[in-house]
PDB file of N, CA and C in Angstrom:
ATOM      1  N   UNK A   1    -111.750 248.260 -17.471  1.00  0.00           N
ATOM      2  CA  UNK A   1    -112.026 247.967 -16.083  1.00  0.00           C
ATOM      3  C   UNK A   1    -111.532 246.564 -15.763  1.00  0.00           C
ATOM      4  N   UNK A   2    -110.833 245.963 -14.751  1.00  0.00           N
ATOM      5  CA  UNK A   2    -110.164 244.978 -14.374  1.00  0.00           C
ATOM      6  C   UNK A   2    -110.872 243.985 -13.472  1.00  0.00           C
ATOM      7  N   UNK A   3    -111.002 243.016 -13.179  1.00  0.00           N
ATOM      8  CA  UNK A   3    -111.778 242.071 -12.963  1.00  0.00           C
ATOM      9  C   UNK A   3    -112.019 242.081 -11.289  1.00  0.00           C
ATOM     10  N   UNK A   4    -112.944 241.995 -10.953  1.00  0.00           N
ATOM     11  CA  UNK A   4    -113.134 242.018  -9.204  1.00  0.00           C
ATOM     12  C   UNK A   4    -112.211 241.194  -8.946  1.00  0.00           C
ATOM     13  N   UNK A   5    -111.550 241.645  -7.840  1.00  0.00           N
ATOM     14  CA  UNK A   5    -110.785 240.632  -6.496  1.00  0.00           C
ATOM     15  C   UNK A   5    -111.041 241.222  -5.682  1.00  0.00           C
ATOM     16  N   UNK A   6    -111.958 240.137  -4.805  1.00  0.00           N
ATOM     17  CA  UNK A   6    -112.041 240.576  -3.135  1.00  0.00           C
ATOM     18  C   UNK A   6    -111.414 239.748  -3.067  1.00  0.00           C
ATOM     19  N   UNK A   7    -110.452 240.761  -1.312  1.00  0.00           N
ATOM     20  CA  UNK A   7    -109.536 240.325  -1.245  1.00  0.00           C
ATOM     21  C   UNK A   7    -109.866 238.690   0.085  1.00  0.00           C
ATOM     22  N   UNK A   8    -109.313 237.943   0.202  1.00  0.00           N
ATOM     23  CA  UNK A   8    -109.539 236.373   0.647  1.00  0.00           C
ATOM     24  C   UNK A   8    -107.817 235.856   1.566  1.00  0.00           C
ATOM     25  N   UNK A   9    -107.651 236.450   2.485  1.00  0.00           N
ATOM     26  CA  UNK A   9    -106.321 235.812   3.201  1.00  0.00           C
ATOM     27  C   UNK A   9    -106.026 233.752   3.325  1.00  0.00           C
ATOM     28  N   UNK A  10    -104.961 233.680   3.204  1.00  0.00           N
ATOM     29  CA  UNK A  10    -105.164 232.330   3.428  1.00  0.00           C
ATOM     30  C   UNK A  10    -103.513 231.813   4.196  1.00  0.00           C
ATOM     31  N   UNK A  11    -103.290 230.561   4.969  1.00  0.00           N
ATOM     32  CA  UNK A  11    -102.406 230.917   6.077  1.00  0.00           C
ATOM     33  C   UNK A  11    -101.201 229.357   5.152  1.00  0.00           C
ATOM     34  N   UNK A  12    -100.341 229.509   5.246  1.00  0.00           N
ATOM     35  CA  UNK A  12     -99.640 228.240   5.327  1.00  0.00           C
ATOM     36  C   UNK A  12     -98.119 227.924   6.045  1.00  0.00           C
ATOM     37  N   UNK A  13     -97.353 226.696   6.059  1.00  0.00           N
ATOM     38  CA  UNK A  13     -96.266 226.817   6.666  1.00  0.00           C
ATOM     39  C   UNK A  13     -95.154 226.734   5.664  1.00  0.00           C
ATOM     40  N   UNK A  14     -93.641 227.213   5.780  1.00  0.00           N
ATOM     41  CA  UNK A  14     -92.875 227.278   5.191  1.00  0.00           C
ATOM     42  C   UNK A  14     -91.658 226.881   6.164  1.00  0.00           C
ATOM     43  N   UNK A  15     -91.552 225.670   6.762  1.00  0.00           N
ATOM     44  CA  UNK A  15     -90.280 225.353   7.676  1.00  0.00           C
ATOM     45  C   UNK A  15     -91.155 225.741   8.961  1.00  0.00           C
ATOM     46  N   UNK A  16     -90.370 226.457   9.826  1.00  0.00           N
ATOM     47  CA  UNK A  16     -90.858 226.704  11.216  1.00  0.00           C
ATOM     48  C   UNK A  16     -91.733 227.661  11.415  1.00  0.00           C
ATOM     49  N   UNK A  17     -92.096 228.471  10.549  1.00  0.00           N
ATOM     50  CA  UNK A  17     -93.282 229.820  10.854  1.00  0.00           C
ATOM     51  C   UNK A  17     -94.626 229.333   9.737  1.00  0.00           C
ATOM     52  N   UNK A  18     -95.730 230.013  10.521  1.00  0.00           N
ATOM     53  CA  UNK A  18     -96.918 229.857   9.693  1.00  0.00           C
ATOM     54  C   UNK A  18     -96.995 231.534   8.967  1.00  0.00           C
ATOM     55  N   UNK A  19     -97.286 231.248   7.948  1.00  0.00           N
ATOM     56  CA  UNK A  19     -97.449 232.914   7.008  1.00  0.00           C
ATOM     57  C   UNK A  19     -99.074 233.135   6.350  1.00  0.00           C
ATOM     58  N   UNK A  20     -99.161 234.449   6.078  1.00  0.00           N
ATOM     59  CA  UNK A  20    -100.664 234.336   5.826  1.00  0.00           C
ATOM     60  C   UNK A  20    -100.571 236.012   4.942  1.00  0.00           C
ATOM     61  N   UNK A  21    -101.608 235.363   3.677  1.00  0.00           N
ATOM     62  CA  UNK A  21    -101.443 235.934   2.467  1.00  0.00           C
ATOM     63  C   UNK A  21    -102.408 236.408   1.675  1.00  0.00           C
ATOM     64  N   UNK A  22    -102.908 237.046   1.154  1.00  0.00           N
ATOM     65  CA  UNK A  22    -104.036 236.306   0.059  1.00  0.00           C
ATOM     66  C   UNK A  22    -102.736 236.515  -1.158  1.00  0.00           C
ATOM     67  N   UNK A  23    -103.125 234.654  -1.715  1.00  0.00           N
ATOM     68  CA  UNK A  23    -102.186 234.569  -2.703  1.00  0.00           C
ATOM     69  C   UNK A  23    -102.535 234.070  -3.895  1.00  0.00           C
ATOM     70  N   UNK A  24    -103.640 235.114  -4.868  1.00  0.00           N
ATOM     71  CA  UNK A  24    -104.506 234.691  -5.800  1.00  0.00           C
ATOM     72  C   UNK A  24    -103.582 235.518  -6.899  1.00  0.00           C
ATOM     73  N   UNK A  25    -102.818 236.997  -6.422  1.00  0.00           N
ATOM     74  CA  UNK A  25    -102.120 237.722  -7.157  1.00  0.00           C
ATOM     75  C   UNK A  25    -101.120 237.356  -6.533  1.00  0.00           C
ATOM     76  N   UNK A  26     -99.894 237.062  -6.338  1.00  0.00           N
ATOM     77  CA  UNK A  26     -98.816 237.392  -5.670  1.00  0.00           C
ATOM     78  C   UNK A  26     -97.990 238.432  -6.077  1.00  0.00           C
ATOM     79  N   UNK A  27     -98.312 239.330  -7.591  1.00  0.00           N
ATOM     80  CA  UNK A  27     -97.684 239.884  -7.674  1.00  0.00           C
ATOM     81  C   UNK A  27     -98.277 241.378  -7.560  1.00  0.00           C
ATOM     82  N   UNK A  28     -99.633 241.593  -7.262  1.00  0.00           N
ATOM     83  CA  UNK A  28    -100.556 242.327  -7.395  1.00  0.00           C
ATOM     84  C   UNK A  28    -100.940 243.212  -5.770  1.00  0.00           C
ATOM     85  N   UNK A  29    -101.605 244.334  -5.876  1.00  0.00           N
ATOM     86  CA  UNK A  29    -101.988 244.642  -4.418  1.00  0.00           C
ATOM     87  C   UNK A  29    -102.257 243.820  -3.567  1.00  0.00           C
ATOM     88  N   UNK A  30    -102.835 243.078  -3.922  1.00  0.00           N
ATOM     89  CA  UNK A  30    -103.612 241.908  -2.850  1.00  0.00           C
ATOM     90  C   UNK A  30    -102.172 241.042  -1.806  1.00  0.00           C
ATOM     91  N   UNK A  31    -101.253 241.217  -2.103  1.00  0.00           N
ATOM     92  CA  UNK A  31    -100.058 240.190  -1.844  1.00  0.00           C
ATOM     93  C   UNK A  31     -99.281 241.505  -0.925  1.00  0.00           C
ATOM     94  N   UNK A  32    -100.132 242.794  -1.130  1.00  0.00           N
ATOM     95  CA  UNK A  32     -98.019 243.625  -0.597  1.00  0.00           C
ATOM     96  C   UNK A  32     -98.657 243.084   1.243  1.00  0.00           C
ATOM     97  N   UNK A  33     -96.978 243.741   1.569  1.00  0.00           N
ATOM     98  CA  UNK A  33     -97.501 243.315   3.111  1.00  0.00           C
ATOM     99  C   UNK A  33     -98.526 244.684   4.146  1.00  0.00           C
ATOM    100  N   UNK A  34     -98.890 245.804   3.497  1.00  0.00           N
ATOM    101  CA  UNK A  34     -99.576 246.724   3.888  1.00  0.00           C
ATOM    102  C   UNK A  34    -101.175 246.628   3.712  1.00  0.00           C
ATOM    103  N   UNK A  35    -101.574 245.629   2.977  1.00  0.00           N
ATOM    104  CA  UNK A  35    -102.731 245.637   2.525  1.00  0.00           C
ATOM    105  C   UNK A  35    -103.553 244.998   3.933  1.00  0.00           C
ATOM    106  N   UNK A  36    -103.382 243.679   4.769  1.00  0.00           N
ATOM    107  CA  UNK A  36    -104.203 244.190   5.740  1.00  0.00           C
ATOM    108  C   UNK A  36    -104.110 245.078   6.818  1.00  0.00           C
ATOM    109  N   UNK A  37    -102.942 245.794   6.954  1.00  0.00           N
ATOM    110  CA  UNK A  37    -103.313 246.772   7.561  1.00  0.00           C
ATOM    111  C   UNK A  37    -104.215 247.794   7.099  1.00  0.00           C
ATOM    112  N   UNK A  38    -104.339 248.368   5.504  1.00  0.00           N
ATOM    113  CA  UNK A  38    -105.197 249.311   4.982  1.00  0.00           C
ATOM    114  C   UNK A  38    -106.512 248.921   5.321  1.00  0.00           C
ATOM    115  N   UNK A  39    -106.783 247.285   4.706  1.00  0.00           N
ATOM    116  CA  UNK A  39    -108.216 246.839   5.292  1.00  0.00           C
ATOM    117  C   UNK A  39    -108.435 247.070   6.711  1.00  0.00           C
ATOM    118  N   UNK A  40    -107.856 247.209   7.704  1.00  0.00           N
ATOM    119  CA  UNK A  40    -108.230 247.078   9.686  1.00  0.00           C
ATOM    120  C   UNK A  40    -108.191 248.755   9.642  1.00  0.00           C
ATOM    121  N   UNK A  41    -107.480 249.543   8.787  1.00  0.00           N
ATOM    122  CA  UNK A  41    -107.861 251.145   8.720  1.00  0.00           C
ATOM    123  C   UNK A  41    -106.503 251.183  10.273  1.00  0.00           C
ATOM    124  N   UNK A  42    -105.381 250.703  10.052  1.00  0.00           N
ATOM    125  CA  UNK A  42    -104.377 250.948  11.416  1.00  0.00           C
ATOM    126  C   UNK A  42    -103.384 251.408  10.999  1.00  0.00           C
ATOM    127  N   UNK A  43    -102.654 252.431  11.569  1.00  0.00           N
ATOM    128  CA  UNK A  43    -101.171 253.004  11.483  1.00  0.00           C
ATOM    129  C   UNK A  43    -100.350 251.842  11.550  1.00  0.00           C
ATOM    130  N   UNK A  44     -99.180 252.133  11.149  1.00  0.00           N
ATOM    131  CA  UNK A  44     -98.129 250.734  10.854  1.00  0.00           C
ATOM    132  C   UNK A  44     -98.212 250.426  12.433  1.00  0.00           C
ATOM    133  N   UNK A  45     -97.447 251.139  13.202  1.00  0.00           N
ATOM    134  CA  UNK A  45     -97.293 250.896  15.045  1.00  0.00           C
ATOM    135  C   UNK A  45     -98.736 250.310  15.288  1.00  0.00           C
ATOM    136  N   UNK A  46     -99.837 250.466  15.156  1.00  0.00           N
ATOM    137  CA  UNK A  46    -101.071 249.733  15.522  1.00  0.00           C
ATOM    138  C   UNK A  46    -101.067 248.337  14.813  1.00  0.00           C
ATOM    139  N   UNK A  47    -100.924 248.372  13.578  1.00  0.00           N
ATOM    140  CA  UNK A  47    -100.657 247.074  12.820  1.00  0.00           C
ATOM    141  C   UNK A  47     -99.912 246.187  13.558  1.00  0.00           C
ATOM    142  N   UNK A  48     -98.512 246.896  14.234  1.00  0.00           N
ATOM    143  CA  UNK A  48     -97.858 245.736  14.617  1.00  0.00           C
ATOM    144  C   UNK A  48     -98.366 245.284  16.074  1.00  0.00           C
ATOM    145  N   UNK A  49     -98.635 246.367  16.627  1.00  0.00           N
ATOM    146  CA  UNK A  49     -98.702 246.029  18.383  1.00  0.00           C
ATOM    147  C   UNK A  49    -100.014 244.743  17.998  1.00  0.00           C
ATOM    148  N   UNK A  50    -100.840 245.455  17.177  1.00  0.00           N
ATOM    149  CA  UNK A  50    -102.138 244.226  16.542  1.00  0.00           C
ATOM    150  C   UNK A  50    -101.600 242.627  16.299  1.00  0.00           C
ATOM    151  N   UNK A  51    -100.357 242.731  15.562  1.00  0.00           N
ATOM    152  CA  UNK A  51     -99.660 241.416  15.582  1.00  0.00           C
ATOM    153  C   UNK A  51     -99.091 240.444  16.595  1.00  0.00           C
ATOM    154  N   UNK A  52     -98.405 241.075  17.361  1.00  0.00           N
ATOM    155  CA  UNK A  52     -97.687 240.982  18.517  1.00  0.00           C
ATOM    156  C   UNK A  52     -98.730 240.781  19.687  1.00  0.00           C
ATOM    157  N   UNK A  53     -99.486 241.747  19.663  1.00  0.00           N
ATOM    158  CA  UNK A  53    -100.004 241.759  20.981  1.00  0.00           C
ATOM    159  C   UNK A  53    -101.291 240.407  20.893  1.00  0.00           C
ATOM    160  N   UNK A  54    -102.522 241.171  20.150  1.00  0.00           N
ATOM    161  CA  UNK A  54    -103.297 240.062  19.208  1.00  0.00           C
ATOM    162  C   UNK A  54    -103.040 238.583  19.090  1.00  0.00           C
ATOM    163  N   UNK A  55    -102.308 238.840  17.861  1.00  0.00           N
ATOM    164  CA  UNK A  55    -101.958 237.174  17.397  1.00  0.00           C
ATOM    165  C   UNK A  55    -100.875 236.644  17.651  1.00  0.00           C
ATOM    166  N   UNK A  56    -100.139 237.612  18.639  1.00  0.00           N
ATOM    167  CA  UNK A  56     -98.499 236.445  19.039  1.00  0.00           C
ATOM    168  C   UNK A  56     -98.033 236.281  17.908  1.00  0.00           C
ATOM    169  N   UNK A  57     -97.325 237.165  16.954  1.00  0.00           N
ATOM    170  CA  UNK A  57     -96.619 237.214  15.827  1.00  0.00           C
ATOM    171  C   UNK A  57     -95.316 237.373  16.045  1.00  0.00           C
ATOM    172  N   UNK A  58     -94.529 236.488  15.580  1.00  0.00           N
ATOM    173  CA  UNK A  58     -92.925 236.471  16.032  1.00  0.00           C
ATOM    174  C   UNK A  58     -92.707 236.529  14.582  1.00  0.00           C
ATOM    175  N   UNK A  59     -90.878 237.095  14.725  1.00  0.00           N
ATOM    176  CA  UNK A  59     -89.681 237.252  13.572  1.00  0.00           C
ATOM    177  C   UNK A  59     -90.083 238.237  12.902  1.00  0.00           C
ATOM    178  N   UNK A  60     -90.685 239.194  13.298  1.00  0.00           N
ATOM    179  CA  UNK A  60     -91.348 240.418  12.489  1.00  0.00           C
ATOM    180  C   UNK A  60     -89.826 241.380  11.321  1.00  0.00           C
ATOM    181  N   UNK A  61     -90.061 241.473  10.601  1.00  0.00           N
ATOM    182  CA  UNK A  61     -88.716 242.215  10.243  1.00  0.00           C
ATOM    183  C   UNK A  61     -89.134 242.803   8.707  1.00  0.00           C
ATOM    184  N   UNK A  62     -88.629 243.987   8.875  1.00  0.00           N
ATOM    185  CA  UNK A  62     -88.749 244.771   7.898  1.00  0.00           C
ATOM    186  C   UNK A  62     -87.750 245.099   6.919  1.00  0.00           C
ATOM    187  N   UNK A  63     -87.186 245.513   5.565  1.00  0.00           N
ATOM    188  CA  UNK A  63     -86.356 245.588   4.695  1.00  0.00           C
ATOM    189  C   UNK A  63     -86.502 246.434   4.061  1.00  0.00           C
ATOM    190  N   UNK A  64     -86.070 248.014   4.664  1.00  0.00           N
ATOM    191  CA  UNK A  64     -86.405 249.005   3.764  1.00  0.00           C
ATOM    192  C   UNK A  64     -86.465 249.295   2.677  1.00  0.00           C
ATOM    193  N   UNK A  65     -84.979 248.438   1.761  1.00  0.00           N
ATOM    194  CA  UNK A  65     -84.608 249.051   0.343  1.00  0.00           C
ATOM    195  C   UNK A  65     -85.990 248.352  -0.468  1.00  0.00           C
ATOM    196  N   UNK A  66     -86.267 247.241  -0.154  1.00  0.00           N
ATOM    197  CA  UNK A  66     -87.837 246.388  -1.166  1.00  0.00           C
ATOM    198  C   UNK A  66     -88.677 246.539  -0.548  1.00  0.00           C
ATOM    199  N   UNK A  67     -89.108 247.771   0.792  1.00  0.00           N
ATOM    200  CA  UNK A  67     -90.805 247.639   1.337  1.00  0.00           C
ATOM    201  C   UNK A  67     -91.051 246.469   1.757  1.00  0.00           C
ATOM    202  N   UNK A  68     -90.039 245.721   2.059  1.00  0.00           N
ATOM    203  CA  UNK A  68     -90.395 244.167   2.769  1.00  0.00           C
ATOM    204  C   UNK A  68     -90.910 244.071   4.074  1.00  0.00           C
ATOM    205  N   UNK A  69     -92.170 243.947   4.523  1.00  0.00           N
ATOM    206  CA  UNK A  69     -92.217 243.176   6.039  1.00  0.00           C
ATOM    207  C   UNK A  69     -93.004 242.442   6.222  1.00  0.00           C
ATOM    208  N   UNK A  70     -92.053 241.562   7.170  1.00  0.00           N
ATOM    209  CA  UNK A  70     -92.680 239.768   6.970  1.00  0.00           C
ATOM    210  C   UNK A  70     -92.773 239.505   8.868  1.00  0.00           C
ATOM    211  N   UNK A  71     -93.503 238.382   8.691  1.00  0.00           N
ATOM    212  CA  UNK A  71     -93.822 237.771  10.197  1.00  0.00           C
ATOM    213  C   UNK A  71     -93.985 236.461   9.956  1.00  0.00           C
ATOM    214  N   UNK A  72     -94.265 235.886  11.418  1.00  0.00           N
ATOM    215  CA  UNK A  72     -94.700 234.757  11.048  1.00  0.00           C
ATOM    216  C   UNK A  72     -95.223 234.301  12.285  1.00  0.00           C
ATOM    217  N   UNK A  73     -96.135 233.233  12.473  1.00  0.00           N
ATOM    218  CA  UNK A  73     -96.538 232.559  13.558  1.00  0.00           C
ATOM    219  C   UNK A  73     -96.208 231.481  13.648  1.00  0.00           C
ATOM    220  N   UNK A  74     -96.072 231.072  15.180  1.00  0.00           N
ATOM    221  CA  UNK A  74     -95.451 229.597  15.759  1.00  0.00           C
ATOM    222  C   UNK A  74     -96.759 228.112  15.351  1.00  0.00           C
ATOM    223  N   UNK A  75     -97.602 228.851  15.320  1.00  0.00           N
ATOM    224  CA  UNK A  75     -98.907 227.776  15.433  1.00  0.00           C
ATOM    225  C   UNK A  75     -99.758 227.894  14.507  1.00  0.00           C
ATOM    226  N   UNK A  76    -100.356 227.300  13.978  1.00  0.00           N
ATOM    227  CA  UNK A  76    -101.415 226.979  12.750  1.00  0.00           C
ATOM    228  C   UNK A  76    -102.818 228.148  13.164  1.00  0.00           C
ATOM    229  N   UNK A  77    -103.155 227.857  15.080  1.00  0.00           N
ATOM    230  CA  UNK A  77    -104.110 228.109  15.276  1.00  0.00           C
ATOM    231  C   UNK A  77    -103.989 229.757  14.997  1.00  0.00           C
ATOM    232  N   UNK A  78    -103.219 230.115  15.588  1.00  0.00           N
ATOM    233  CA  UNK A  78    -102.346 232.316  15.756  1.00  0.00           C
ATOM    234  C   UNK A  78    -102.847 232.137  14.092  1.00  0.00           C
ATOM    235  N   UNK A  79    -102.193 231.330  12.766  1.00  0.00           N
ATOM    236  CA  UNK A  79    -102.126 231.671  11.794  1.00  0.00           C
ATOM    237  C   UNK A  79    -103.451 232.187  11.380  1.00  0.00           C
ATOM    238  N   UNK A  80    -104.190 231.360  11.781  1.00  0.00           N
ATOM    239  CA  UNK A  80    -105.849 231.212  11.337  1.00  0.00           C
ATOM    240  C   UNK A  80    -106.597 232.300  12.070  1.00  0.00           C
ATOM    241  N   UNK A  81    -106.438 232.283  12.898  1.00  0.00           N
ATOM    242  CA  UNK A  81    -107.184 233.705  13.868  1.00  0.00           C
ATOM    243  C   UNK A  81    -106.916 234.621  13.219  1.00  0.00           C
ATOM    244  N   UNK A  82    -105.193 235.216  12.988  1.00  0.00           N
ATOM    245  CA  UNK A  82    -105.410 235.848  12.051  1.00  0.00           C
ATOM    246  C   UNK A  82    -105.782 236.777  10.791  1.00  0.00           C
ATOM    247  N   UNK A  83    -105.522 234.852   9.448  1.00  0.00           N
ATOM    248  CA  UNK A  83    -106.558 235.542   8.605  1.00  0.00           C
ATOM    249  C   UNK A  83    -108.064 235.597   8.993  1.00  0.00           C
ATOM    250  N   UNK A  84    -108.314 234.592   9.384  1.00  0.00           N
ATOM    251  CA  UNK A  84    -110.142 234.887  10.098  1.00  0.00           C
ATOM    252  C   UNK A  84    -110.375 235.996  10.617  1.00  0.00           C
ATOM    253  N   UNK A  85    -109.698 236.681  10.804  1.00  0.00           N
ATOM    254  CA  UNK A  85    -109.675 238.436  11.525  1.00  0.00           C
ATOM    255  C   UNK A  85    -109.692 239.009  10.080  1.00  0.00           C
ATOM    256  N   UNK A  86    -108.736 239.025   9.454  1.00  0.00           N
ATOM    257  CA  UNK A  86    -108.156 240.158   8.521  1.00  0.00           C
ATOM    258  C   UNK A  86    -109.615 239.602   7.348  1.00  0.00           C
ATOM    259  N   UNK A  87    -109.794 238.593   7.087  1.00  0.00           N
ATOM    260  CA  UNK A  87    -110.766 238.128   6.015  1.00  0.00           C
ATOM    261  C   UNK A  87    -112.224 238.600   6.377  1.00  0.00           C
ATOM    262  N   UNK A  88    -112.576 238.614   7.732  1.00  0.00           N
ATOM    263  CA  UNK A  88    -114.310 238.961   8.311  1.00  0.00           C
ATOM    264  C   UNK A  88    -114.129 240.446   7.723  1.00  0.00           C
ATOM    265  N   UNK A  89    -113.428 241.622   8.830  1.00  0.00           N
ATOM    266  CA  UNK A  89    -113.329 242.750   7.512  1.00  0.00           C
ATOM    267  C   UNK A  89    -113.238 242.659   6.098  1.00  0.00           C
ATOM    268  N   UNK A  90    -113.055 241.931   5.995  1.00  0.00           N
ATOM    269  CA  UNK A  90    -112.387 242.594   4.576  1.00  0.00           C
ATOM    270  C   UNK A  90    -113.954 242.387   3.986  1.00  0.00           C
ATOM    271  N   UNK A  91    -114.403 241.161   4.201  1.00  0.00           N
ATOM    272  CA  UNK A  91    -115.762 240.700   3.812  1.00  0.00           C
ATOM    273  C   UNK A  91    -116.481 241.983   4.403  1.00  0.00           C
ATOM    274  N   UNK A  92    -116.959 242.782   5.547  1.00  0.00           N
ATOM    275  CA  UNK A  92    -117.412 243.565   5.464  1.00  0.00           C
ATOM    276  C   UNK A  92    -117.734 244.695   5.129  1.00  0.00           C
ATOM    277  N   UNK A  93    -116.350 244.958   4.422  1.00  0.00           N
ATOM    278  CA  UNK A  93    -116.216 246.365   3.229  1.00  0.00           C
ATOM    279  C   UNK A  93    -116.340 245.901   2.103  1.00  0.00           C
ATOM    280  N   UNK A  94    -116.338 244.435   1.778  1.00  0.00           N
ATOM    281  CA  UNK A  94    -116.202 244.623   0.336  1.00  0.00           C
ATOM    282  C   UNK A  94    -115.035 244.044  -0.497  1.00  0.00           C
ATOM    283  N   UNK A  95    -113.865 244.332   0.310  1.00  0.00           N
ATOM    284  CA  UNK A  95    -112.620 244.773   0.242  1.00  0.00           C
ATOM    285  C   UNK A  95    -111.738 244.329  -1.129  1.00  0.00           C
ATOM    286  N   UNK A  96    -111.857 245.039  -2.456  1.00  0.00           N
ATOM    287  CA  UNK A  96    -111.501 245.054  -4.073  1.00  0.00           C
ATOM    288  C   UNK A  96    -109.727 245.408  -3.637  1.00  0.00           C
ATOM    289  N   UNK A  97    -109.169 244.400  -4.269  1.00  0.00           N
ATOM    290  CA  UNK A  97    -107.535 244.248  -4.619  1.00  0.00           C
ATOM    291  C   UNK A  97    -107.489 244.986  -5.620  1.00  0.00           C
ATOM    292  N   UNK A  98    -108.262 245.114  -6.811  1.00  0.00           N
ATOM    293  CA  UNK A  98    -108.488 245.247  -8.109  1.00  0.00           C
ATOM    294  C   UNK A  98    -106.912 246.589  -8.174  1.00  0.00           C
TER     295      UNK A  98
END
């Protein structure tokens, strides 16, 4: 049996966009880019309009051949709302990376 990880988002900047992660595994469930959508329980199209519409998420782009999709936010504050969104669920299920 493998060690609890609840999962814990956290936001930072990389040049001009703010990104937001939980980055305790990076190589592990906890890191793919589908996982908070599984936690909010949303179809990909809900996930995004959730981004966009929600948190003002710009540069959205996806990369079929590696399952890549990335975003990013203009502002620290979008970043944090956010994970403070995606993290309160997750805290309310529980929510195991494991």
């Amino acid at each position: 049996m493998g060690v609890l990880h609840l999962y814990q988002m956290t936001c930072w900047c990389n040049g001009k966009y703010w990104h937001c992660n939980d980055i305790k595994n990076m190589c592990g469930r906890s890191a793919k880019w589908y996982t908070p959508m599984r936690i909010l329980e949303l179809t990909v199209d809900e996930y995004v309009q959730l981004l966009v519409n929600k948190f003002n998420a710009k540069n959205l782009h996806y990369y079929a051949p590696t399952d890549y999709f990335s975003f990013g936010f203009e502002t620290e504050k979008e970043a944090k709302a956010f994970c403070n969104y995606v993290n309160k669920i997750a805290r309310q299920k529980n929510y195991n990376c494991q």
